[in-house]
N, C-alpha and C. Protein backbone atom coordinates (compact mmCIF):
# COMPACT_ATOMS: atom_id res chain seq x y z
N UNK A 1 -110.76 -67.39 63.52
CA UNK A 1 -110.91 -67.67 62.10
C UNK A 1 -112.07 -68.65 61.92
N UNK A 2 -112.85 -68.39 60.73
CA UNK A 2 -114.10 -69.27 60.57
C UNK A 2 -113.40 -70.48 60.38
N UNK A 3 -114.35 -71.23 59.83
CA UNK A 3 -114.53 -72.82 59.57
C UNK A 3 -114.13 -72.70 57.98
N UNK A 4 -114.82 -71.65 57.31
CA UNK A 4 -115.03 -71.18 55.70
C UNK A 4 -113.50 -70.63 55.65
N UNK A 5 -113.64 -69.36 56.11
CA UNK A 5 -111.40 -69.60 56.00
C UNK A 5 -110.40 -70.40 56.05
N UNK A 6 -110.62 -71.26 57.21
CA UNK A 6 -109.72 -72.04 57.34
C UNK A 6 -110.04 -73.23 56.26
N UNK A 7 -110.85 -73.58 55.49
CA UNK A 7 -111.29 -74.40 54.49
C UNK A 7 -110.78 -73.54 53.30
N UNK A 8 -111.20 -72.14 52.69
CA UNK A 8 -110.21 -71.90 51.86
C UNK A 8 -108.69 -71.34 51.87
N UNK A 9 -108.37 -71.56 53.35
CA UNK A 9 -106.88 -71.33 53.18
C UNK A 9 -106.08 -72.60 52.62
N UNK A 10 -106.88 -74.07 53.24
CA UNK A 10 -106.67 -75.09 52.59
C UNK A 10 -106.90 -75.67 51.45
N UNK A 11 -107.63 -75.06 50.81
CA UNK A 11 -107.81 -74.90 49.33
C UNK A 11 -106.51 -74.26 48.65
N UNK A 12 -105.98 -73.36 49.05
CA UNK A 12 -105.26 -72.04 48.45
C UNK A 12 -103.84 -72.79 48.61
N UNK A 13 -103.45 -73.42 49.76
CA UNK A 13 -102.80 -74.37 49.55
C UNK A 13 -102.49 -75.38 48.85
N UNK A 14 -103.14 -75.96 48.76
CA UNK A 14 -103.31 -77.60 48.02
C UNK A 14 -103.17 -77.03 46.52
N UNK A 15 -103.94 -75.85 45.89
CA UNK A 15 -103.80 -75.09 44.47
C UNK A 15 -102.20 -74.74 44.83
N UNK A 16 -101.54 -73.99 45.22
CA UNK A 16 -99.87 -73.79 45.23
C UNK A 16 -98.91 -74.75 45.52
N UNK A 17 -99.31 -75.86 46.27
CA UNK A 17 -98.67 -77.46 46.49
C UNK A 17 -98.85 -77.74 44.96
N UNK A 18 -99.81 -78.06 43.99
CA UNK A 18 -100.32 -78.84 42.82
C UNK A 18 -99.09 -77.79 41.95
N UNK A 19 -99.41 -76.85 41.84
CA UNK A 19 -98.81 -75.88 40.97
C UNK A 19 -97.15 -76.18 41.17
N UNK A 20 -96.62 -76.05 42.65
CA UNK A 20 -95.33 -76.00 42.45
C UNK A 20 -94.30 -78.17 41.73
N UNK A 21 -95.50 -78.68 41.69
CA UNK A 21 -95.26 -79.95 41.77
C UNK A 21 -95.51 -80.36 40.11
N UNK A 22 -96.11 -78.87 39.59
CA UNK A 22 -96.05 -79.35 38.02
C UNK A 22 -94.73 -79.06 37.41
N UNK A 23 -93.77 -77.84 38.27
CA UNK A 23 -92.92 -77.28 37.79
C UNK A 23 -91.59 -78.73 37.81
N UNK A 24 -91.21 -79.05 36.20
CA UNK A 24 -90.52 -80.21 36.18
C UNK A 24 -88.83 -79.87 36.73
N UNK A 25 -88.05 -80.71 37.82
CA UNK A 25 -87.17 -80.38 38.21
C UNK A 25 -86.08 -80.40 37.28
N UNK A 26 -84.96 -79.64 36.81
CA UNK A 26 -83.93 -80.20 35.67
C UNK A 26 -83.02 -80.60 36.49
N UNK A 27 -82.55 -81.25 36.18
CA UNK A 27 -81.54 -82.26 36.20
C UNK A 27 -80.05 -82.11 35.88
N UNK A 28 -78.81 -81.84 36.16
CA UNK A 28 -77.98 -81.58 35.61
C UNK A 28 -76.70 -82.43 36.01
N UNK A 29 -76.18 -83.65 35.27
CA UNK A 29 -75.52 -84.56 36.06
C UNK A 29 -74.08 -84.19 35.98
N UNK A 30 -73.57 -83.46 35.78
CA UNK A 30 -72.35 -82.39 36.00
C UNK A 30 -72.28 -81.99 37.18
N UNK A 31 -73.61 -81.15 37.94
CA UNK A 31 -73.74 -80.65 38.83
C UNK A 31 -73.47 -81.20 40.10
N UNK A 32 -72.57 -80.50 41.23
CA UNK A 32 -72.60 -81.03 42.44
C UNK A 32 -73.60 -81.51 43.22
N UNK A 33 -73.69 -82.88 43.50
CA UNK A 33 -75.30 -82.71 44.47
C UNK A 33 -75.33 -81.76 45.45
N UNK A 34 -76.50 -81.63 46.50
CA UNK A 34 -76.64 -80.78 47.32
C UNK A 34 -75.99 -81.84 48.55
N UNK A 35 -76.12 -82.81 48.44
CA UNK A 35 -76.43 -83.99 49.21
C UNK A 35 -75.89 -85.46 48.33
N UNK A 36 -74.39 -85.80 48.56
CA UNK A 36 -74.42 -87.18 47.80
C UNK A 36 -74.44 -88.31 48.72
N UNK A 37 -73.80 -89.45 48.08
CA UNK A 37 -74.27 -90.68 48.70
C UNK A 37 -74.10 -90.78 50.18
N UNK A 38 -72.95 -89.92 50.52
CA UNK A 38 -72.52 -90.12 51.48
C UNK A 38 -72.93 -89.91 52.52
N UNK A 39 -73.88 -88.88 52.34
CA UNK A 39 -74.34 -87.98 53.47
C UNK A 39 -76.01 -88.15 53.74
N UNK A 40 -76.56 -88.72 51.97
CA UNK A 40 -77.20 -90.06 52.60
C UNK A 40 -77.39 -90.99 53.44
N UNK A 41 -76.29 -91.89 53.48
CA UNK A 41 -76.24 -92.67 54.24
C UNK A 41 -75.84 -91.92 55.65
N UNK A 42 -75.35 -91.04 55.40
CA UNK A 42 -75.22 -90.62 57.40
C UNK A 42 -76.86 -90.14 57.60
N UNK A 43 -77.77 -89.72 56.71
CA UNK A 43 -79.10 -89.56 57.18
C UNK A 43 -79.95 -90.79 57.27
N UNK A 44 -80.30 -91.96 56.49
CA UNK A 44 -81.14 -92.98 56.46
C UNK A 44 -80.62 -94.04 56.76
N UNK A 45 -81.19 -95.27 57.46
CA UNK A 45 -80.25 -96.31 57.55
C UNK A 45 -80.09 -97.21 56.85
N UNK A 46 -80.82 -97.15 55.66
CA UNK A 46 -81.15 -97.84 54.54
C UNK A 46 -79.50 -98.16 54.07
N UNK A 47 -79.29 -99.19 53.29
CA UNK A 47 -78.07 -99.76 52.34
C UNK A 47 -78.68 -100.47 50.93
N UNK A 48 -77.53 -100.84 50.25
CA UNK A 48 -78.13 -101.42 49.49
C UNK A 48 -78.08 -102.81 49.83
N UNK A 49 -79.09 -103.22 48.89
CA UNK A 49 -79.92 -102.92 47.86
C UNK A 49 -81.42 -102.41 47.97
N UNK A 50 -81.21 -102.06 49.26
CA UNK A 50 -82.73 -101.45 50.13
C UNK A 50 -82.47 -99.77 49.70
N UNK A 51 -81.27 -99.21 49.32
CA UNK A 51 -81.15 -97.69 49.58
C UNK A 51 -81.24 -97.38 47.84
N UNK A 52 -82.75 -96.20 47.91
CA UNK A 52 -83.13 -96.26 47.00
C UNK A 52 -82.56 -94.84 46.21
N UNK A 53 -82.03 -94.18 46.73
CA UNK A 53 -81.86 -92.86 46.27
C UNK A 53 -80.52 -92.17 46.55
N UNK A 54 -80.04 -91.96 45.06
CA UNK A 54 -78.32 -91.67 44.82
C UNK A 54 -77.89 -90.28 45.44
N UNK A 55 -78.89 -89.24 45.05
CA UNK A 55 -77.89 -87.80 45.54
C UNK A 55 -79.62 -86.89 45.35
N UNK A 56 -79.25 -85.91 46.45
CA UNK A 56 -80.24 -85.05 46.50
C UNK A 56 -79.75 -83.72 45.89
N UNK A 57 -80.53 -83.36 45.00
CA UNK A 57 -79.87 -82.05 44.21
C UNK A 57 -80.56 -80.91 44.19
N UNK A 58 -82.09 -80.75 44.94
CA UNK A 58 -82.25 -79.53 45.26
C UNK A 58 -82.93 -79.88 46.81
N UNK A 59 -82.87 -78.58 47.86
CA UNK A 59 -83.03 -79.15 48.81
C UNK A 59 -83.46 -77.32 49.62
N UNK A 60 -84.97 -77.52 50.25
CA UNK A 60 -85.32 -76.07 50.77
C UNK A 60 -85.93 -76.64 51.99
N UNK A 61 -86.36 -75.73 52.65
CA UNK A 61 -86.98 -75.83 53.73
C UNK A 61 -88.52 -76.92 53.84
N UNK A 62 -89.08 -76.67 52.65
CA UNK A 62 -90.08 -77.28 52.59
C UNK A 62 -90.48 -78.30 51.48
N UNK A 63 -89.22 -78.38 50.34
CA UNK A 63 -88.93 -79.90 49.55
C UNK A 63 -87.59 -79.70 48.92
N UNK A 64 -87.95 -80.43 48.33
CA UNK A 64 -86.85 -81.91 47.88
C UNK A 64 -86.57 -82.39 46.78
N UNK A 65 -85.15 -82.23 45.66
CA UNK A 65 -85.68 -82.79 44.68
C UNK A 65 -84.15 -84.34 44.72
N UNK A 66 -84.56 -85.71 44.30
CA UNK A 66 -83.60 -86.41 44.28
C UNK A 66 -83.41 -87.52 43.18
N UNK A 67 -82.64 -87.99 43.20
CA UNK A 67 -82.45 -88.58 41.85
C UNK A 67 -81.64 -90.28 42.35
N UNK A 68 -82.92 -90.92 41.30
CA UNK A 68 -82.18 -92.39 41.50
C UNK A 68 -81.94 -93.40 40.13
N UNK A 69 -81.00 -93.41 39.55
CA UNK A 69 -80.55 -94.10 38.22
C UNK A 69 -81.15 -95.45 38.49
N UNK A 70 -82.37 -95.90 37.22
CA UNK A 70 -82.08 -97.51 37.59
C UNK A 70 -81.12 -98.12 36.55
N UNK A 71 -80.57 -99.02 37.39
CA UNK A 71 -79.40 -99.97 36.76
C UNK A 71 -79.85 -100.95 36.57
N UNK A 72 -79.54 -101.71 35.42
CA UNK A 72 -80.17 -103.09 34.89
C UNK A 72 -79.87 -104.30 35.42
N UNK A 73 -78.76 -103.84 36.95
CA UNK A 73 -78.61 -104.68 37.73
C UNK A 73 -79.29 -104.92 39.43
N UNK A 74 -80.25 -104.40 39.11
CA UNK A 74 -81.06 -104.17 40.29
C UNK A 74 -81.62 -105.21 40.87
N UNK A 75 -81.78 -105.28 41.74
CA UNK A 75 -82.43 -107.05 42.38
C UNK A 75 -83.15 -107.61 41.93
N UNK A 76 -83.81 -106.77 42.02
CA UNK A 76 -85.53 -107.06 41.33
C UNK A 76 -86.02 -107.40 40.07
N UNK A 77 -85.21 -106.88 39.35
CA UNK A 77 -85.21 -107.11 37.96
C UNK A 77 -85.43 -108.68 37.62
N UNK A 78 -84.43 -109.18 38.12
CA UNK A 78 -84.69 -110.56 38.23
C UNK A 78 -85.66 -111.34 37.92
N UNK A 79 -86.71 -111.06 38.51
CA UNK A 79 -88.19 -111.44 38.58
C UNK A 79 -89.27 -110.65 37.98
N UNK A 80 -89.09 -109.50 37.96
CA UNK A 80 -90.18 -108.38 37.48
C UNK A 80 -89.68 -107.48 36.56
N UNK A 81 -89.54 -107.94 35.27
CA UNK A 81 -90.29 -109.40 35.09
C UNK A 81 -89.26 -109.61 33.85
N UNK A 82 -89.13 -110.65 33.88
CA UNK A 82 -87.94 -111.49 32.75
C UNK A 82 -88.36 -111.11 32.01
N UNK A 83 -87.19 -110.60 31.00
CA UNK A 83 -87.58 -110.39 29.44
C UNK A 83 -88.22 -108.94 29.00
N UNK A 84 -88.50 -108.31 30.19
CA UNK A 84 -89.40 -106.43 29.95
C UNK A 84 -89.50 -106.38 31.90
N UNK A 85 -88.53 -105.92 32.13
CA UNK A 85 -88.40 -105.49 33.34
C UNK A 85 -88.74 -104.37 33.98
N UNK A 86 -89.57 -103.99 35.01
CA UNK A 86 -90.20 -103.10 35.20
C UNK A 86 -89.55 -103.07 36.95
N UNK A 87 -89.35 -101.22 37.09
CA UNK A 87 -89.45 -101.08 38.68
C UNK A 87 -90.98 -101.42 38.85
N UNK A 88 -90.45 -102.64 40.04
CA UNK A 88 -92.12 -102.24 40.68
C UNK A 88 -92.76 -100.83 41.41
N UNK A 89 -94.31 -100.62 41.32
CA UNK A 89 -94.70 -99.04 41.99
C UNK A 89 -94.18 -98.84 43.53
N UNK A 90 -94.19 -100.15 44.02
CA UNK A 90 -93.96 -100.19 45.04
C UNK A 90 -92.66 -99.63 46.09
N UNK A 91 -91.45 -99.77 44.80
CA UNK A 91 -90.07 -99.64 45.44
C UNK A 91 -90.26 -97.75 44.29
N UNK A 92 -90.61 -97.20 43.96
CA UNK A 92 -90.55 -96.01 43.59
C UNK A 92 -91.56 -94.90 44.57
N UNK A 93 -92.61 -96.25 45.24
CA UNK A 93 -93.12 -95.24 46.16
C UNK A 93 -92.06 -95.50 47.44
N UNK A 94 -91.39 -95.91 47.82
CA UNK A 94 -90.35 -96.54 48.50
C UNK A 94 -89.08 -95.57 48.60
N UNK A 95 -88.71 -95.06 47.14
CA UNK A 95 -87.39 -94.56 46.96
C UNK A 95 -88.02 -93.25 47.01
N UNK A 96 -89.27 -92.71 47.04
CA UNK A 96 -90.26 -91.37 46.81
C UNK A 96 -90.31 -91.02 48.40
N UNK A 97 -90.22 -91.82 49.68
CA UNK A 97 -90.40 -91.93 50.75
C UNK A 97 -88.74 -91.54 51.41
N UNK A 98 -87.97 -92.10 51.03
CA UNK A 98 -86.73 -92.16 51.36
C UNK A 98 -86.25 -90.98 51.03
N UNK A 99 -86.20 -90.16 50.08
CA UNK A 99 -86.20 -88.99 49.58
C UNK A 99 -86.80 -87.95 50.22
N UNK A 100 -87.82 -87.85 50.87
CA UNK A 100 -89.17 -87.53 51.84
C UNK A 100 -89.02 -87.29 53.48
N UNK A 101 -87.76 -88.61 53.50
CA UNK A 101 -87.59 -88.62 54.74
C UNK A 101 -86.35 -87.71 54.86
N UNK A 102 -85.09 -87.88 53.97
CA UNK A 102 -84.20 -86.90 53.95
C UNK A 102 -84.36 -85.56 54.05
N UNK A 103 -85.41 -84.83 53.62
CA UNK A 103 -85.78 -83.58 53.68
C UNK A 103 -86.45 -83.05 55.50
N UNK A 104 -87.32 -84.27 56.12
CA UNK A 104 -87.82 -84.17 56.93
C UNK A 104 -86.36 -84.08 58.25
N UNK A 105 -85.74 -84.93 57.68
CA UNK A 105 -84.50 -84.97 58.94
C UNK A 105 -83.96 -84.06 58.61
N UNK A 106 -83.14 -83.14 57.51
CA UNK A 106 -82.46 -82.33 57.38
C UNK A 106 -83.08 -81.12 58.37
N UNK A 107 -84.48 -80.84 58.85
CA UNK A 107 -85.15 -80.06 59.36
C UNK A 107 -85.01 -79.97 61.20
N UNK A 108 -84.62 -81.89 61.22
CA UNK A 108 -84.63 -81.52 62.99
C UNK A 108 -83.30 -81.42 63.05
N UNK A 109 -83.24 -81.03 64.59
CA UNK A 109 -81.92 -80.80 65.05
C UNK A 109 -81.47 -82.61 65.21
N UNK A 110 -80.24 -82.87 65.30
CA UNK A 110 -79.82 -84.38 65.46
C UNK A 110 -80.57 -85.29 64.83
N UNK A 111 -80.56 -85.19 63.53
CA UNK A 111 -81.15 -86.22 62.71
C UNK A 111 -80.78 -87.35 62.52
N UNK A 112 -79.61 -87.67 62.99
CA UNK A 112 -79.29 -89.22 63.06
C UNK A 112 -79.65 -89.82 64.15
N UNK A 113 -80.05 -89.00 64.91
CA UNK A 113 -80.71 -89.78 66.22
C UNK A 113 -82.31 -90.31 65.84
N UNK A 114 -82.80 -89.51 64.63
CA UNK A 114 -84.34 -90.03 64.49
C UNK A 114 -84.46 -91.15 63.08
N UNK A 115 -85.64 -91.66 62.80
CA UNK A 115 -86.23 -92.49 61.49
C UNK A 115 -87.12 -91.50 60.89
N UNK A 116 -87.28 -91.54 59.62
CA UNK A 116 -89.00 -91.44 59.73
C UNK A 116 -89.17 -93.31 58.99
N UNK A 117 -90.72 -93.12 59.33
CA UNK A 117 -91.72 -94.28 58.89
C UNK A 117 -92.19 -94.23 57.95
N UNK A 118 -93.38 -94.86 56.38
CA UNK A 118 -94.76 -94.53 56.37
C UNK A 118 -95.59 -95.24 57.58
N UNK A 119 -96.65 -93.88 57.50
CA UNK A 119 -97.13 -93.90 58.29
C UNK A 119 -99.07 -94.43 57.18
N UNK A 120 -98.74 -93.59 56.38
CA UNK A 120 -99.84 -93.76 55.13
C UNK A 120 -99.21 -93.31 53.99
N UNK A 121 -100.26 -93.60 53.03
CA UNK A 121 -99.82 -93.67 51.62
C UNK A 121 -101.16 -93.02 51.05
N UNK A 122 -101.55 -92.17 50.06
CA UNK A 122 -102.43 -91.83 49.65
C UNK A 122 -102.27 -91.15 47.94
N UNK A 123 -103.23 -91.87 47.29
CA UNK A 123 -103.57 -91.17 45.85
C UNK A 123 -102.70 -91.18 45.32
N UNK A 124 -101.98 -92.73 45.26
CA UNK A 124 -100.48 -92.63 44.37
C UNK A 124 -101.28 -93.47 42.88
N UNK A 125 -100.49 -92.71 41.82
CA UNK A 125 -101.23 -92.98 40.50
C UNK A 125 -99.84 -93.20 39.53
N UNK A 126 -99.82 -94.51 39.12
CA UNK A 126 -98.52 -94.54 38.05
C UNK A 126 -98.83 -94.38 36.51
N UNK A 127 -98.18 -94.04 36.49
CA UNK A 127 -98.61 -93.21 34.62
C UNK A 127 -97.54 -93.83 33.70
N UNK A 128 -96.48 -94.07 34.28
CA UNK A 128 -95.02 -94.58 33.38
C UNK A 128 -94.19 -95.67 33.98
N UNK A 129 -94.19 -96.54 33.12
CA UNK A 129 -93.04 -97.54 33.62
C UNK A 129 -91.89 -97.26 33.73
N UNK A 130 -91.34 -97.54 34.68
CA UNK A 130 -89.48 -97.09 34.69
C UNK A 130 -88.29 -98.57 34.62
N UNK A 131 -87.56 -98.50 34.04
CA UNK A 131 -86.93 -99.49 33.33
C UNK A 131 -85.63 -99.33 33.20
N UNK A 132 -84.61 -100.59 33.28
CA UNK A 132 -83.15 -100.22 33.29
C UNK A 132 -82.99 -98.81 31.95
N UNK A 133 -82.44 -98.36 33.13
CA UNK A 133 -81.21 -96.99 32.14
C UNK A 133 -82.11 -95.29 32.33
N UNK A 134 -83.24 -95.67 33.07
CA UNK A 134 -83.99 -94.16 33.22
C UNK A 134 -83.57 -93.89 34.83
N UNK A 135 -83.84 -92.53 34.57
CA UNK A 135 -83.02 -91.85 35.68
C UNK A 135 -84.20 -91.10 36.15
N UNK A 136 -84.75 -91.44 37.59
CA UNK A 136 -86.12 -90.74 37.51
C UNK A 136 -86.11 -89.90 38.98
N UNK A 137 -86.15 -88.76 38.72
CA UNK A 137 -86.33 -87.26 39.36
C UNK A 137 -87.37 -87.34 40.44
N UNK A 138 -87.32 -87.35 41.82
CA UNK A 138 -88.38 -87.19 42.98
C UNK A 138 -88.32 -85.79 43.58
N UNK A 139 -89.62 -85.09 43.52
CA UNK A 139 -89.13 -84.39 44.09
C UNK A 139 -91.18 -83.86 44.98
N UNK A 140 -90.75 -84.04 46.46
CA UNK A 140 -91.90 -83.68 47.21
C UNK A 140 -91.69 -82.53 47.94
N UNK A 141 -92.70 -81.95 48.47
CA UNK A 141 -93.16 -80.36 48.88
C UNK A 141 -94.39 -81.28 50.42
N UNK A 142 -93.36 -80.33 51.61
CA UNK A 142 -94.43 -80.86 53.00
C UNK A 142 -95.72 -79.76 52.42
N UNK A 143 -96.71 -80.96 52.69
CA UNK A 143 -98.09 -80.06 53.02
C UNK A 143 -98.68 -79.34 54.23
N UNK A 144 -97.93 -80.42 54.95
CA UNK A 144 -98.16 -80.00 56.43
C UNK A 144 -97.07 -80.67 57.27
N UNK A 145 -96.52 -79.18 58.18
CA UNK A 145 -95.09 -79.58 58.53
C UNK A 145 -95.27 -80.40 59.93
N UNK A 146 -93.89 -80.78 60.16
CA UNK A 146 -94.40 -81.70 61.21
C UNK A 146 -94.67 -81.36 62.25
N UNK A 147 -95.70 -81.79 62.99
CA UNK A 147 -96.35 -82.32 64.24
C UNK A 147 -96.96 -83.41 64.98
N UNK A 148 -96.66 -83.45 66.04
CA UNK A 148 -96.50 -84.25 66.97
C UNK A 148 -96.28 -86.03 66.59
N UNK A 149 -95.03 -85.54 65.64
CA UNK A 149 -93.91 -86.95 64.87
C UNK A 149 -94.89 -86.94 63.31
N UNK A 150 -95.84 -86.47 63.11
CA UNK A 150 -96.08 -86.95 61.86
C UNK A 150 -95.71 -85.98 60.56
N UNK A 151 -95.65 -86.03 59.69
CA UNK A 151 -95.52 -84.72 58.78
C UNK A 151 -96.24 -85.59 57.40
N UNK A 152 -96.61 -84.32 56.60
CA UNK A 152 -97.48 -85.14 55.41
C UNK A 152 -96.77 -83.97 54.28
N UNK A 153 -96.88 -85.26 53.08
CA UNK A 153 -96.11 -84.44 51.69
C UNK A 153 -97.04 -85.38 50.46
N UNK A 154 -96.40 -84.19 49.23
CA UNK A 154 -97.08 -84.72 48.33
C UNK A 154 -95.89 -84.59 47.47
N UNK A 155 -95.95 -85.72 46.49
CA UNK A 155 -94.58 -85.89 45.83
C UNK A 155 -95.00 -86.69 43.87
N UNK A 156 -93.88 -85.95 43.40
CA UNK A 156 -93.90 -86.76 41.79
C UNK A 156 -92.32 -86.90 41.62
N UNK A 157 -92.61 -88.26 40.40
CA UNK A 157 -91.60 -88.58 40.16
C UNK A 157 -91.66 -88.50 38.55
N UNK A 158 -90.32 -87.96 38.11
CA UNK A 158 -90.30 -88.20 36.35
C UNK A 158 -89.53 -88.87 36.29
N UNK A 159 -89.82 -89.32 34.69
CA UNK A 159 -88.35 -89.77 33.91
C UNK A 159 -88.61 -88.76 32.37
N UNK A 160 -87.40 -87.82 32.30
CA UNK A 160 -87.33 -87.19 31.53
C UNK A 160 -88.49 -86.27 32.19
N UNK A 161 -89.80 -85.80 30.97
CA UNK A 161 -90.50 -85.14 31.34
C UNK A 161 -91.98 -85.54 31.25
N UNK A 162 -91.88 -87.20 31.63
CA UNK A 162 -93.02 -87.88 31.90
C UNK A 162 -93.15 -88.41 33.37
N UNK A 163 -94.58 -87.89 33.55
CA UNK A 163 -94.85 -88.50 35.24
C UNK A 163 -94.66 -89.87 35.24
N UNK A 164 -93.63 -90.33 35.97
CA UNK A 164 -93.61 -91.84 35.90
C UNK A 164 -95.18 -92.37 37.51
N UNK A 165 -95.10 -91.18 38.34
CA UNK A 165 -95.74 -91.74 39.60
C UNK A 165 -96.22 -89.69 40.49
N UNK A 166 -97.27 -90.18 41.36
CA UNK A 166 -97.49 -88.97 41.99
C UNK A 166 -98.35 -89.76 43.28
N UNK A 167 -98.27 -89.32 43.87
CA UNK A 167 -99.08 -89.23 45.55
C UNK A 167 -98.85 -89.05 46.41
N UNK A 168 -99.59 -89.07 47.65
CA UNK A 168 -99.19 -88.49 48.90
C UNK A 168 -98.50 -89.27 50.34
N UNK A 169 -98.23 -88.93 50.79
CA UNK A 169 -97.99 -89.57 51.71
C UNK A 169 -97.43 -89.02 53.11
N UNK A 170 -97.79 -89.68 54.44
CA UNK A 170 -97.25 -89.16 55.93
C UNK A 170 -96.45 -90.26 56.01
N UNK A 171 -95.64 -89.64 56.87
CA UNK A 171 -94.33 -90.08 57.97
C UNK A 171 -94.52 -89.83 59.11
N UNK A 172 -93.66 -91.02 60.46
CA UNK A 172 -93.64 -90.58 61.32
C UNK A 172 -92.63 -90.60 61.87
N UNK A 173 -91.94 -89.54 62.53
CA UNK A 173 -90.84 -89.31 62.78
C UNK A 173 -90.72 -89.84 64.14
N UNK A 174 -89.27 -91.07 64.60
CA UNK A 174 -89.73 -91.25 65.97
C UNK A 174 -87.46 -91.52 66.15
N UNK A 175 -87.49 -91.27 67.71
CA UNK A 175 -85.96 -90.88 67.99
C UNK A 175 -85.48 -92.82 67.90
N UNK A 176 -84.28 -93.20 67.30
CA UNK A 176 -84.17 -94.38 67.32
C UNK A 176 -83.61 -94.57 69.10
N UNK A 177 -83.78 -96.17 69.30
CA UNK A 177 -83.49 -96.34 70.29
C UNK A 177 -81.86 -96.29 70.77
């Protein structure tokens, strides 16, 4: 395969990654998760007030969609910022990762034996503040599946049917000790 193919196969990609990432996930809080808290926590080792993400509600081979209520009792709030409280970008690219990683472990065999990491962070752009009582929708698509421990995805988050956040990011998957 040329250099020119393999450049627009990666084009042709990245256009069907963008496309499937406009399609807004619905939400239905009736609905059984695919994945609730519980089984969360048997995948990540995260707790609270570090564990950012309530129930995974759609879930394929190659993404992910998950959902995390903020509560007006959140740690952070505290400080950021008295009086108009804002998630920081930081803990949504955080809870966007955690979400990211659940999909990646659901994939190996013995996933409680592994982590993932970030490994990088790329072209994350916040568009919306998120604030006690919004309930904001993650949902990422691997770009490139994993190899040799790393895997890379691209991910958005709403609230309602506003981009609260979008960018990319790798993991690295490594067996805990």
């Amino acid at each position: 395969m040329s250099l020119e193919e393999i450049a627009q196969r990666e084009k042709e990609k990245a256009r069907e990654v963008k496309k499937r990432l406009m399609e807004i996930p619905h939400y239905d809080p009736n609905a059984e998760p695919v994945v609730d808290i519980n089984g969360i926590k048997n995948l990540l080792p995260h707790r609270p007030p570090f564990l950012m993400v309530d129930r995974i509600i759609g879930l394929e081979s190659d993404s992910i969609v998950g959902i995390k209520t903020i509560g007006v009792n959140e740690f952070y709030f505290m400080g950021h910022f008295p009086g108009e409280p804002v998630m920081p970008g930081v803990l949504l690219i955080e809870a966007m990762a955690q979400v990211g990683g659940i999909l990646v472990l659901k994939n190996i065999d013995e996933p409680q034996k592994y982590s993932t990491y970030f490994a990088k962070v790329n072209n994350f752009k916040f568009k919306k503040k998120v604030v006690p009582g919004d309930v904001v929708v993650f949902k990422l698509i691997i770009t490139q599946p994993l190899e040799h421990a790393l895997v890379c995805m691209s991910g958005k988050a709403w609230v309602g049917d506003s981009v609260a956040c979008e960018g990319d990011m790798v993991a690295q998957v490594i067996k805990n000790r």
